[in-house]
N, C-alpha and C. Protein backbone atom coordinates (compact mmCIF):
# COMPACT_ATOMS: atom_id res chain seq x y z
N UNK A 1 4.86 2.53 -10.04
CA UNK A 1 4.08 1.32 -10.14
C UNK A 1 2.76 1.53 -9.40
N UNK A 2 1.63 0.77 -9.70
CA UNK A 2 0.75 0.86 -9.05
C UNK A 2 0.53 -0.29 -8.72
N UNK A 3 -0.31 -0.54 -7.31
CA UNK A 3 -0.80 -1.96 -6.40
C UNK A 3 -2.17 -1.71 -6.25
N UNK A 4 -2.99 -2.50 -5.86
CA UNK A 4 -4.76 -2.80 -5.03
C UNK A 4 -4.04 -3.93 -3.93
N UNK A 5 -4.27 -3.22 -2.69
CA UNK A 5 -3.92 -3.94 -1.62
C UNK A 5 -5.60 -4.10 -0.82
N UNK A 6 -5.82 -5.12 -0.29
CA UNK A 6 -7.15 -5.03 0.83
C UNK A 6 -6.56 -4.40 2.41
N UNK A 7 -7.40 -3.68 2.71
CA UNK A 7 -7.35 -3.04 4.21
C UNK A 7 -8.42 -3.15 4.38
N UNK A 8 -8.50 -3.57 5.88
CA UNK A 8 -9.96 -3.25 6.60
C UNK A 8 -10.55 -2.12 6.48
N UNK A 9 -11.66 -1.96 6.43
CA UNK A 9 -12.65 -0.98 6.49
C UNK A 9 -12.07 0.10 7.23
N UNK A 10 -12.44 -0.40 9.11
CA UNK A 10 -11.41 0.27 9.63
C UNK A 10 -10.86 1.53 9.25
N UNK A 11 -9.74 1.10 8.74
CA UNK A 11 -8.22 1.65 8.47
C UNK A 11 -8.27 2.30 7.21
N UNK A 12 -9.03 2.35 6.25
CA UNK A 12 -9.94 2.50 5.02
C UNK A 12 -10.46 3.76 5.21
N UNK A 13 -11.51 3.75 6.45
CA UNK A 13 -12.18 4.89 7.02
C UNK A 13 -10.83 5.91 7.54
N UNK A 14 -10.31 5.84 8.38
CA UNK A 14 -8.95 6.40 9.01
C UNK A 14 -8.27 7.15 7.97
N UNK A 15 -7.80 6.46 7.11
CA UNK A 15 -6.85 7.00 6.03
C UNK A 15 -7.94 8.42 5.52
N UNK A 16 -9.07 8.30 4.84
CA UNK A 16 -9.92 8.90 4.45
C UNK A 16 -10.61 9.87 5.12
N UNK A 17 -10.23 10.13 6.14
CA UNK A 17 -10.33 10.93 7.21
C UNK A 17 -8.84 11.81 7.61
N UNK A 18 -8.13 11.39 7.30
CA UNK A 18 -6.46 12.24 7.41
C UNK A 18 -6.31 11.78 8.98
N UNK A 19 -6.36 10.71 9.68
CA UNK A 19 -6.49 9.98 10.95
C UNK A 19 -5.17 9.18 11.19
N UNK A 20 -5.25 7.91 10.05
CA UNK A 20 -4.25 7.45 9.89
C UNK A 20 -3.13 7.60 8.29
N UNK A 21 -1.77 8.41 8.87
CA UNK A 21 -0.42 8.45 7.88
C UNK A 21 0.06 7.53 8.05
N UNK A 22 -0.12 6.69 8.21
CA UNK A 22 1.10 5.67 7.99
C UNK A 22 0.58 4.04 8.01
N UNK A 23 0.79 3.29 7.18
CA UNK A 23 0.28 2.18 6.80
C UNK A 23 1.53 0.94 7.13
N UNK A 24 1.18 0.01 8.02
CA UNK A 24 2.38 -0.73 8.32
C UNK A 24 2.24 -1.57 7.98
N UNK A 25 3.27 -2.98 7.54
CA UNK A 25 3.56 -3.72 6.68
C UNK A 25 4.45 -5.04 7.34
N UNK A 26 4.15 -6.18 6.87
CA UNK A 26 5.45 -7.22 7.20
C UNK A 26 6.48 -7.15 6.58
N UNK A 27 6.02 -7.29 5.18
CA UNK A 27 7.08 -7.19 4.40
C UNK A 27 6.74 -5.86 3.39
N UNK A 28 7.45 -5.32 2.49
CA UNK A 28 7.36 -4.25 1.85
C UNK A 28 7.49 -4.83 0.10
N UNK A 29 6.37 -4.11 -0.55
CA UNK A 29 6.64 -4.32 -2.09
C UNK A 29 6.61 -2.50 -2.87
N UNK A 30 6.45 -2.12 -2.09
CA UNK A 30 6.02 -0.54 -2.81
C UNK A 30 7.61 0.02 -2.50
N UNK A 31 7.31 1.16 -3.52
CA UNK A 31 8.30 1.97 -3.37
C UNK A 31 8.04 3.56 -3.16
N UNK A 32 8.70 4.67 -2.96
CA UNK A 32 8.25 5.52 -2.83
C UNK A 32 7.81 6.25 -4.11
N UNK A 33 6.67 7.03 -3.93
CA UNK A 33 5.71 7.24 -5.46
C UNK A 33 4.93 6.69 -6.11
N UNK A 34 5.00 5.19 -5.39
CA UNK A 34 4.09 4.04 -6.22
C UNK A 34 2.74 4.78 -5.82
N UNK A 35 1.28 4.57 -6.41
CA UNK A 35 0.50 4.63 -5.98
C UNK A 35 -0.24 3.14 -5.90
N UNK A 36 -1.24 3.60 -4.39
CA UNK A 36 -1.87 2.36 -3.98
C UNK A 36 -3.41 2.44 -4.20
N UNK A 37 -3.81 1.93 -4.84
CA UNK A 37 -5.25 1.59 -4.51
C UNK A 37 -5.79 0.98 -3.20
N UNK A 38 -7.00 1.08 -2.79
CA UNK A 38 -7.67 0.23 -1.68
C UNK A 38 -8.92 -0.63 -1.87
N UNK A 39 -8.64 -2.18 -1.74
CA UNK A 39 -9.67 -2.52 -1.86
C UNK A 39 -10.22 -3.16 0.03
N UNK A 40 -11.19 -2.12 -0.11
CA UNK A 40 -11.93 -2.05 1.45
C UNK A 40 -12.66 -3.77 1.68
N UNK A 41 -11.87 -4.21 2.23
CA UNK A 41 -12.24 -5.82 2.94
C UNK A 41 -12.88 -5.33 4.52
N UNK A 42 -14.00 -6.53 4.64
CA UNK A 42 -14.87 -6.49 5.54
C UNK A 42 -13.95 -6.27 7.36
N UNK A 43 -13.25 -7.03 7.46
CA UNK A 43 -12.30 -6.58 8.99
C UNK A 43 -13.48 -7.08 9.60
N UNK A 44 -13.35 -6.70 11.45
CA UNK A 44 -14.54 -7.29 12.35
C UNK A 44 -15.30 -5.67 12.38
N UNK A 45 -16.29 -5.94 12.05
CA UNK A 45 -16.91 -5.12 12.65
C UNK A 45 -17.06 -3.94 13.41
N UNK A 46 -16.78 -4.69 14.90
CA UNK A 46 -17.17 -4.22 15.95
C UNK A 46 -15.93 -3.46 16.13
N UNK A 47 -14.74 -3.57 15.52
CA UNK A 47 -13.65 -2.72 15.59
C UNK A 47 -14.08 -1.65 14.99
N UNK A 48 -14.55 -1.53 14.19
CA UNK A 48 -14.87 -0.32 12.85
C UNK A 48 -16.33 0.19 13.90
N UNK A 49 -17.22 0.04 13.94
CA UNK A 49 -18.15 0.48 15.03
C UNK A 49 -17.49 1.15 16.29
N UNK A 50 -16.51 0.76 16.87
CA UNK A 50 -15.81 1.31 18.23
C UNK A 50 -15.34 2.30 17.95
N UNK A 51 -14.04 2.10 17.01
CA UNK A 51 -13.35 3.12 16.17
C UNK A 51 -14.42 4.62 15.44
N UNK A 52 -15.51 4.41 14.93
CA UNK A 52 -16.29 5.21 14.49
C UNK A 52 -17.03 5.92 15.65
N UNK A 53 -17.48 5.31 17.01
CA UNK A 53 -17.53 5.88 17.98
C UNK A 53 -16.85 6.82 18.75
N UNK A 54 -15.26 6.27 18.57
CA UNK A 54 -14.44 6.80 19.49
C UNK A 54 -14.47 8.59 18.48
N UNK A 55 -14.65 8.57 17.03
CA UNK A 55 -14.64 9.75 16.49
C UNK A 55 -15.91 10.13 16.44
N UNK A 56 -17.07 9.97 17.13
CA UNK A 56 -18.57 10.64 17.31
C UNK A 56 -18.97 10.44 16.05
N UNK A 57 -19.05 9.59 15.10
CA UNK A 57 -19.58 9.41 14.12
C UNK A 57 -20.39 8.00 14.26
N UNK A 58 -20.92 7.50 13.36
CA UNK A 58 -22.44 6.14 13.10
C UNK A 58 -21.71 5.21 11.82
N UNK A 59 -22.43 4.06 11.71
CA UNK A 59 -21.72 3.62 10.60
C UNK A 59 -22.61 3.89 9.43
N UNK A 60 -23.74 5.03 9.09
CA UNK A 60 -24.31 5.63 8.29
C UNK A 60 -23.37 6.84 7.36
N UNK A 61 -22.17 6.78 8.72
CA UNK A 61 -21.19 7.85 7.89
C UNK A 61 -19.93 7.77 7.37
N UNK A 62 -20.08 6.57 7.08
CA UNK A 62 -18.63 6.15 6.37
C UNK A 62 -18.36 6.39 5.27
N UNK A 63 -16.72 6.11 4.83
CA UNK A 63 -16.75 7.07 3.57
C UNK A 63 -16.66 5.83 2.42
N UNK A 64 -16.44 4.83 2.50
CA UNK A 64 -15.71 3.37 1.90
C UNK A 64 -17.33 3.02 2.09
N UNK A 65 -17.09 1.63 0.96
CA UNK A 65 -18.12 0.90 1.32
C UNK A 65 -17.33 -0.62 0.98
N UNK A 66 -18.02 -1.63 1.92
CA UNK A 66 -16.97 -3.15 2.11
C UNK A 66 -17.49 -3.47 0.39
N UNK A 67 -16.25 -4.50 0.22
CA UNK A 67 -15.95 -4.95 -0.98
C UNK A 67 -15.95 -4.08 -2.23
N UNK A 68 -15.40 -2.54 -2.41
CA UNK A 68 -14.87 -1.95 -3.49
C UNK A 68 -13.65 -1.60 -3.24
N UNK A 69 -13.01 -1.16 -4.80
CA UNK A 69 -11.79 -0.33 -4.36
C UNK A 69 -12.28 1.23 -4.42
N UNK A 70 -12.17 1.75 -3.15
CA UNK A 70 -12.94 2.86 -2.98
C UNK A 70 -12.03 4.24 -2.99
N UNK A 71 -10.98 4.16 -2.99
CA UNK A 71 -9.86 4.93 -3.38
C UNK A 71 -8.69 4.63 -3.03
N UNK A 72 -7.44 5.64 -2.97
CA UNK A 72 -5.99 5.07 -2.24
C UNK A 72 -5.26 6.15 -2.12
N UNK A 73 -3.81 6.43 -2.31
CA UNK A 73 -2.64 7.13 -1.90
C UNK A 73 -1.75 6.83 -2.64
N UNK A 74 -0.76 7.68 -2.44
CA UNK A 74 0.71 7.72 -2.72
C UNK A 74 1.46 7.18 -1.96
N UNK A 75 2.55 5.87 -1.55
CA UNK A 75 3.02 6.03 -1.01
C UNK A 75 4.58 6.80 -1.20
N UNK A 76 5.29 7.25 0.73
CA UNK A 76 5.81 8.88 0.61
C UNK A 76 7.06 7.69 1.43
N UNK A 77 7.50 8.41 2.49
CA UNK A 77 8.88 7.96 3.32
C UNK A 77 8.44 6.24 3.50
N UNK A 78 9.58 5.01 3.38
CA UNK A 78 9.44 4.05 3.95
C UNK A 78 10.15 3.62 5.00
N UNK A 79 9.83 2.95 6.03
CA UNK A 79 10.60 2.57 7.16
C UNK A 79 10.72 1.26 7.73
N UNK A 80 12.27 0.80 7.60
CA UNK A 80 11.84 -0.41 8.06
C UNK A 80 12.75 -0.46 9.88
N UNK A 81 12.15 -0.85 10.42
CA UNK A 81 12.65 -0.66 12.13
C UNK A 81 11.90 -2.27 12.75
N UNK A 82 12.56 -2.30 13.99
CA UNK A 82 12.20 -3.01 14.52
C UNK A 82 10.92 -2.51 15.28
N UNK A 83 10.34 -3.77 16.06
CA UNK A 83 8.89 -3.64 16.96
C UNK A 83 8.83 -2.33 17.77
N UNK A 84 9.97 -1.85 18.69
CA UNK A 84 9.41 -0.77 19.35
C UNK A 84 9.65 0.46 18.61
N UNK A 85 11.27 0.07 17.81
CA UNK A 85 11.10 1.70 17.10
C UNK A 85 9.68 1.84 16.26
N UNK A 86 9.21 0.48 15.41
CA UNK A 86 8.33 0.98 14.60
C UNK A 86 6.82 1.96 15.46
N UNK A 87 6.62 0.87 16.88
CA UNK A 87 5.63 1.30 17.59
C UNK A 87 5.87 2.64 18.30
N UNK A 88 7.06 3.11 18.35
CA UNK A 88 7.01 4.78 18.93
C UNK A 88 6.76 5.64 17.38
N UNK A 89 7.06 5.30 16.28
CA UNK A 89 7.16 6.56 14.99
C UNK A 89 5.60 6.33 14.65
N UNK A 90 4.82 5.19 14.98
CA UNK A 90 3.67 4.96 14.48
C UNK A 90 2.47 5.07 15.24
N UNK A 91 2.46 4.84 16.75
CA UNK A 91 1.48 4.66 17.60
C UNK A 91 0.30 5.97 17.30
N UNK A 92 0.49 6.25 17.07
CA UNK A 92 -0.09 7.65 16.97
C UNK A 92 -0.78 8.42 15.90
N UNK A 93 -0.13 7.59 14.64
CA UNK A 93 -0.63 7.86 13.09
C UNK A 93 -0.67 6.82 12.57
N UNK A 94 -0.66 5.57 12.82
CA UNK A 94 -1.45 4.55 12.07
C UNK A 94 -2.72 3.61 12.30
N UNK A 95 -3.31 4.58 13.20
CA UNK A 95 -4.77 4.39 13.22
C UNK A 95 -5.11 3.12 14.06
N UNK A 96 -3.77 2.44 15.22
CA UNK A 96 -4.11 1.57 15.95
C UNK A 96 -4.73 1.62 16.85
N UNK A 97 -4.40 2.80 17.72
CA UNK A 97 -5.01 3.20 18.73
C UNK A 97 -6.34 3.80 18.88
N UNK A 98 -6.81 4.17 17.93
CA UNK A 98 -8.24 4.33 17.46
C UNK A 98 -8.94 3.26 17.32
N UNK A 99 -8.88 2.34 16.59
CA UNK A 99 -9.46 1.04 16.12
C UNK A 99 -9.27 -0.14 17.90
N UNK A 100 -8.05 0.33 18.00
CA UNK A 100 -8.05 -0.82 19.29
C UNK A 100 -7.99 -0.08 20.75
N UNK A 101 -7.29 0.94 20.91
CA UNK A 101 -7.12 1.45 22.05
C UNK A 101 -5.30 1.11 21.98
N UNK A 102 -4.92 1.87 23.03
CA UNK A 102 -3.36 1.63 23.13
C UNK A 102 -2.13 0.79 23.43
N UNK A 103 -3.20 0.16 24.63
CA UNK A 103 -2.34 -1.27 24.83
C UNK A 103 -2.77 -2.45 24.07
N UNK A 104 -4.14 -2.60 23.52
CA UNK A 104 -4.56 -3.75 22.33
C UNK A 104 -4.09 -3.06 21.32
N UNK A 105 -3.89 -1.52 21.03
CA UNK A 105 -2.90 -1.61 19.35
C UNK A 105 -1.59 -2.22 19.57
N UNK A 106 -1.18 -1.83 20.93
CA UNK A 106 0.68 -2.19 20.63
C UNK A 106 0.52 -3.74 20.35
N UNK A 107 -0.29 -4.74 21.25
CA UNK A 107 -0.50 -6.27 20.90
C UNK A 107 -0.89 -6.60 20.07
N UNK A 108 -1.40 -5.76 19.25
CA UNK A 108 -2.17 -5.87 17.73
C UNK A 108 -0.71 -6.17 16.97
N UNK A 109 -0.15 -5.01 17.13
CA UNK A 109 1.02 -4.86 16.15
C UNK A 109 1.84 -5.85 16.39
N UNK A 110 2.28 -6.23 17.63
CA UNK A 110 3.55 -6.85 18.10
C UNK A 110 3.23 -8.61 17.33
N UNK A 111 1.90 -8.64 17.48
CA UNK A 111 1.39 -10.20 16.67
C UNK A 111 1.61 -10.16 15.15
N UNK A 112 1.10 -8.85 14.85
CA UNK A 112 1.45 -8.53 13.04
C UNK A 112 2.73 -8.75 12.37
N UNK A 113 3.70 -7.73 13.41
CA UNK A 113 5.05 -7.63 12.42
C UNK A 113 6.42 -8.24 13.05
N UNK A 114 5.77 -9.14 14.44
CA UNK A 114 6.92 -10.26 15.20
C UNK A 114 8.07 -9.04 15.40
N UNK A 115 8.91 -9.18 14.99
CA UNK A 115 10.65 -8.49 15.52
C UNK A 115 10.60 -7.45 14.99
N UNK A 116 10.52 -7.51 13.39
CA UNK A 116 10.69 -5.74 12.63
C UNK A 116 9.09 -5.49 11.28
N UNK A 117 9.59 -4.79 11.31
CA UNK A 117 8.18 -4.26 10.14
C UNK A 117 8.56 -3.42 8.84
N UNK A 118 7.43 -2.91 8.22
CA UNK A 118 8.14 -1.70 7.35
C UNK A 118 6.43 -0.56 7.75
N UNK A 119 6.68 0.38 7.67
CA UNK A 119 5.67 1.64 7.78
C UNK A 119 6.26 2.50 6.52
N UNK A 120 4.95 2.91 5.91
CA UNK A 120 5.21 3.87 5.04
C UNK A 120 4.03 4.91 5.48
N UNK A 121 4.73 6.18 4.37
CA UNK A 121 3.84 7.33 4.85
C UNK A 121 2.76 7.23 3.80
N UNK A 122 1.78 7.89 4.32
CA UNK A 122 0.09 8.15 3.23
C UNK A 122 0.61 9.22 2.87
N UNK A 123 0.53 9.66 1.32
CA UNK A 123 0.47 11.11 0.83
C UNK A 123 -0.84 10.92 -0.39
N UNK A 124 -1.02 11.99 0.05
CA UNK A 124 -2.11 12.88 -1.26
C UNK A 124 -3.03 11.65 -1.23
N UNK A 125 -3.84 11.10 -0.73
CA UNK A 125 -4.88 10.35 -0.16
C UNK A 125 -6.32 10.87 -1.48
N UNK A 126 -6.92 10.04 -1.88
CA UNK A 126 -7.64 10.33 -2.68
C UNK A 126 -8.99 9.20 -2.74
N UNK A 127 -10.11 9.50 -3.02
CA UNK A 127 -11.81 8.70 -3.17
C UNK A 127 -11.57 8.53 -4.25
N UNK A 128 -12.43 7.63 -5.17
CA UNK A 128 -12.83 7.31 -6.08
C UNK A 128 -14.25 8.12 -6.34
N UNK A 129 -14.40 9.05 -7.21
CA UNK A 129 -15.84 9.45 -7.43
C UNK A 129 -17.24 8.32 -7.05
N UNK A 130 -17.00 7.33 -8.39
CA UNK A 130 -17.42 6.11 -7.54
C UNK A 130 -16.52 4.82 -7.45
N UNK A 131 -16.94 4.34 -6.47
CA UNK A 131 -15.85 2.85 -6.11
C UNK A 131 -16.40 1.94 -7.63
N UNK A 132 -14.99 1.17 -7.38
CA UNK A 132 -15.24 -0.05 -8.47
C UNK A 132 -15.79 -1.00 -7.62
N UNK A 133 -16.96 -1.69 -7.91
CA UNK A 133 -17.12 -2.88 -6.91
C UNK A 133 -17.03 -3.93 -7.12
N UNK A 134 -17.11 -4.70 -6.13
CA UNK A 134 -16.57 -6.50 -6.75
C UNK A 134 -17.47 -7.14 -7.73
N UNK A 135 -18.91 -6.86 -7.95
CA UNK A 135 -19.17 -7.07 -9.02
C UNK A 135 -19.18 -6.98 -10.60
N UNK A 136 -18.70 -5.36 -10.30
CA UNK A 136 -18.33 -4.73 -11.87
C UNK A 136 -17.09 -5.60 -11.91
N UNK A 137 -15.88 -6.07 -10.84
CA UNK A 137 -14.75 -6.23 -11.33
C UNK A 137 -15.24 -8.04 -11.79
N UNK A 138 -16.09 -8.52 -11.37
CA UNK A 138 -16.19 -9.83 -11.61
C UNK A 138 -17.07 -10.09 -13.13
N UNK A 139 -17.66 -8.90 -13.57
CA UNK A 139 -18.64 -8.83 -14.83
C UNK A 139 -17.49 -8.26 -15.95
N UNK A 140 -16.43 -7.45 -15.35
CA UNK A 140 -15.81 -6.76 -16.60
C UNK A 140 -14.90 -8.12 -16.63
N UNK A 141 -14.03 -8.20 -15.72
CA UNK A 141 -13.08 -8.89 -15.84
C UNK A 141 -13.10 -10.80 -15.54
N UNK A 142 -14.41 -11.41 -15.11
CA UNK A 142 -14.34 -12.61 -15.26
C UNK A 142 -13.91 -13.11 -13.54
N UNK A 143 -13.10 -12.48 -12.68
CA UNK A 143 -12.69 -12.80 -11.45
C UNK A 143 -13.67 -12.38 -10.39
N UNK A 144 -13.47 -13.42 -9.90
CA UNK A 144 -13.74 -13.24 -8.28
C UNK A 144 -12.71 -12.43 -7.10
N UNK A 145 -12.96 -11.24 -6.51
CA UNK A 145 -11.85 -10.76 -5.81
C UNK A 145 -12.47 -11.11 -4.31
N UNK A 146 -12.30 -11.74 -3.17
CA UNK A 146 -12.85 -12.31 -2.10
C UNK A 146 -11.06 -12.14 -1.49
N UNK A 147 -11.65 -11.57 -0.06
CA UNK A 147 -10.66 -11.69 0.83
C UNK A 147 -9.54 -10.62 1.07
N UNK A 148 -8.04 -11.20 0.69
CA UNK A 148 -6.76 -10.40 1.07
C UNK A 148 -6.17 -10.56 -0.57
N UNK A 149 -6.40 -9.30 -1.12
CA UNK A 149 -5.31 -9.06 -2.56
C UNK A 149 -4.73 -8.47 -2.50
N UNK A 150 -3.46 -8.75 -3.29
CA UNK A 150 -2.42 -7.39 -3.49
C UNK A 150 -1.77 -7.85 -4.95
N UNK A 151 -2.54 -6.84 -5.93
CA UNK A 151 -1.90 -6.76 -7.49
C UNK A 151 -0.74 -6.13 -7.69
N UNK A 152 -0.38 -6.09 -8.41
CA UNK A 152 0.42 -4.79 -9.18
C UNK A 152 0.78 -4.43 -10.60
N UNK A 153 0.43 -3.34 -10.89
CA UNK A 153 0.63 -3.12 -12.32
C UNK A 153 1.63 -3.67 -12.97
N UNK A 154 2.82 -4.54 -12.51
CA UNK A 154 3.71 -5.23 -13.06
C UNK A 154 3.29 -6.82 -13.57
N UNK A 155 2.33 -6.78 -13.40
CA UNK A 155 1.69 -8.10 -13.47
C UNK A 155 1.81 -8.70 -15.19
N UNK A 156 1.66 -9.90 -15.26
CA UNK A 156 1.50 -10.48 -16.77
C UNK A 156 0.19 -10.66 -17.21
N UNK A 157 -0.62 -10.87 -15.91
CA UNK A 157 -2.02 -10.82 -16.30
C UNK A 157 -2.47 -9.92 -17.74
N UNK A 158 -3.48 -10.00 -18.28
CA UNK A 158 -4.12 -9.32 -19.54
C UNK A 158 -5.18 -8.58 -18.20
N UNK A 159 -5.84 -9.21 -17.50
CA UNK A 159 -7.04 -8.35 -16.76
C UNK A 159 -6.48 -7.52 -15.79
N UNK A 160 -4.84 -7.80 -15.27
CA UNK A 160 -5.09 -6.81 -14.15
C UNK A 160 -4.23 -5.39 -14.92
N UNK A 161 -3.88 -5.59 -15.90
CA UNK A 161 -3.30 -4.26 -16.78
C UNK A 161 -4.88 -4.03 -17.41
N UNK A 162 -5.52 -4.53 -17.35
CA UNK A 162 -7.03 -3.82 -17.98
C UNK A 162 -7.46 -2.89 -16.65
N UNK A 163 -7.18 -3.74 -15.46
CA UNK A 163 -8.09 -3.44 -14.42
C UNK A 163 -7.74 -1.85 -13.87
N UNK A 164 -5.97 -1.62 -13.75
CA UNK A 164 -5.37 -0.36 -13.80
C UNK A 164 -5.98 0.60 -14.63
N UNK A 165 -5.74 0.36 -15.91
CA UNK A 165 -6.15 1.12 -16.93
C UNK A 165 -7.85 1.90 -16.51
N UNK A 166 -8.59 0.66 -16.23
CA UNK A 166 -9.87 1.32 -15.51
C UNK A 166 -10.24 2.44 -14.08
N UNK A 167 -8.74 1.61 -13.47
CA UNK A 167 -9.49 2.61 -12.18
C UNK A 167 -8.04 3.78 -12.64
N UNK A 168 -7.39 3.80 -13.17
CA UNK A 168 -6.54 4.92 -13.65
C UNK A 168 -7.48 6.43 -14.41
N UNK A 169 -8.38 5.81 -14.57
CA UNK A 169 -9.18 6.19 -15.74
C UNK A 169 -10.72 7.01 -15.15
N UNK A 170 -10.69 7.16 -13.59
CA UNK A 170 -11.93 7.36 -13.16
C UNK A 170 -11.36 8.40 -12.20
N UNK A 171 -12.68 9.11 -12.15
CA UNK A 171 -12.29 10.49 -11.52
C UNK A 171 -12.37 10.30 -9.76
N UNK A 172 -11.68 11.30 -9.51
CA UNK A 172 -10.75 11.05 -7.93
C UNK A 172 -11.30 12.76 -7.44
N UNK A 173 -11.10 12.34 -5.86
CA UNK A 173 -11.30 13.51 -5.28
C UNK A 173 -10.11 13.59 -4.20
N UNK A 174 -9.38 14.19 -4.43
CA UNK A 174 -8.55 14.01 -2.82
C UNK A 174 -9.30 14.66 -2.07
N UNK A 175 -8.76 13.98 -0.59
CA UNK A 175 -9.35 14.24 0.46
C UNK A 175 -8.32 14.87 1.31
C-alpha cells in the first residue's frame, strides 16, 4: 500500500540525510513494505534552524522544501512498546535528539505517544527528482492540502488514486 503522511521539515531533512531510521507513531496504519510518501509541513522553525546547526549546515541547504511531497521510504521492522522501551530503541535514530536535544526529545516524545507508541524502521529512503507541490496538487487535482494529511492508496477517492498514480510515476533518487 502506499500513504502521504505530513512530517515536519525537521524530520524530513533527518530522514534525507540517513540521520533519522526510525519514524514514531501513536497509532500505526502502515505495514511492513508499504511505501510512504512525505509531505514536508512547515513544523517551528527554530527547531529545524537548531537542528541544521547542530549538523554545521544553513537553511540554504536543505534538501525538502515546506509544502511539497518531496520524497519518502519504505517502511521495514514495526514496533509497538511502551514509553521507555520505545525511548531506549529510538533515542538515538529518530532524529529527537537532534531537533530537540535529549532531555526535551524524551519530553517531546513522552507528550506524543502518552504510555505506548509504534516506531517503524526507514528503508531505502528516496527524493523526488522534483517535489510535487501544493499548488500543482491543488491545479491538477482541485484540493487544498494545508496542514496534517495522511492518504492512502486504499482510498475511494477518484483524486487520491490519480494522485499515487502521479507521484508513482516520477523519477526518484535514493539517497
Amino acid at each position: 500500500m502506499y500513504h502521504v503522511i505530513a512530517l515536519h521539515q525537521v524530520y524530513g531533512e533527518l530522514i534525507f540525510r540517513g540521520l533519522k531510521i526510525h519514524e514514531i507513531r501513536r497509532s500505526n496504519r502502515f505495514k511492513e513494505g508499504d511505501t510512504v510518501f512525505l509531505y514536508i509541513a512547515r513544523g517551528n522553525p527554530l527547531i529545524l534552524r537548531r537542528a541544521l546547526q547542530r549538523l554545521g549546515l544553513d537553511e540554504e541547504q536543505t534538501l525538502t522544501v515546506r509544502g511539497t511531497i518531496a520524497g519518502g521510504f519504505e517502511v521495514g521492522e514495526i514496533i509497538k512498546a511502551d514509553f521507555e522501551t520505545l525511548w531506549d530503541i529510538t533515542k538515538d535514530t529518530s532524529g529527537l535528539v537532534i531537533a530537540h536535544g535529549r532531555d526535551e526529545g524524551k519530553e517531546w516524545l513522552r507528550q506524543y505517544v502518552g504510555d505506548f507508541g509504534y516506531a517503524f524502521t526507514i528503508e531505502k529512503p528516496f527524493l523526488l527528482e522534483e517535489p510535487f507541490t501544493r499548488e500543482e496538487m491543488r491545479e491538477k487535482y482541485n484540493i487544498p492540502v494545508e496542514g496534517i494529511i495522511h492518504l492512502s492508496s486504499g482510498s475511494r477517492r477518484e483524486w487520491v488514486r490519480r494522485l499515487f498514480e502521479d507521484l508513482l510515476g516520477r523519477d526518484i533518487l535514493f539517497v
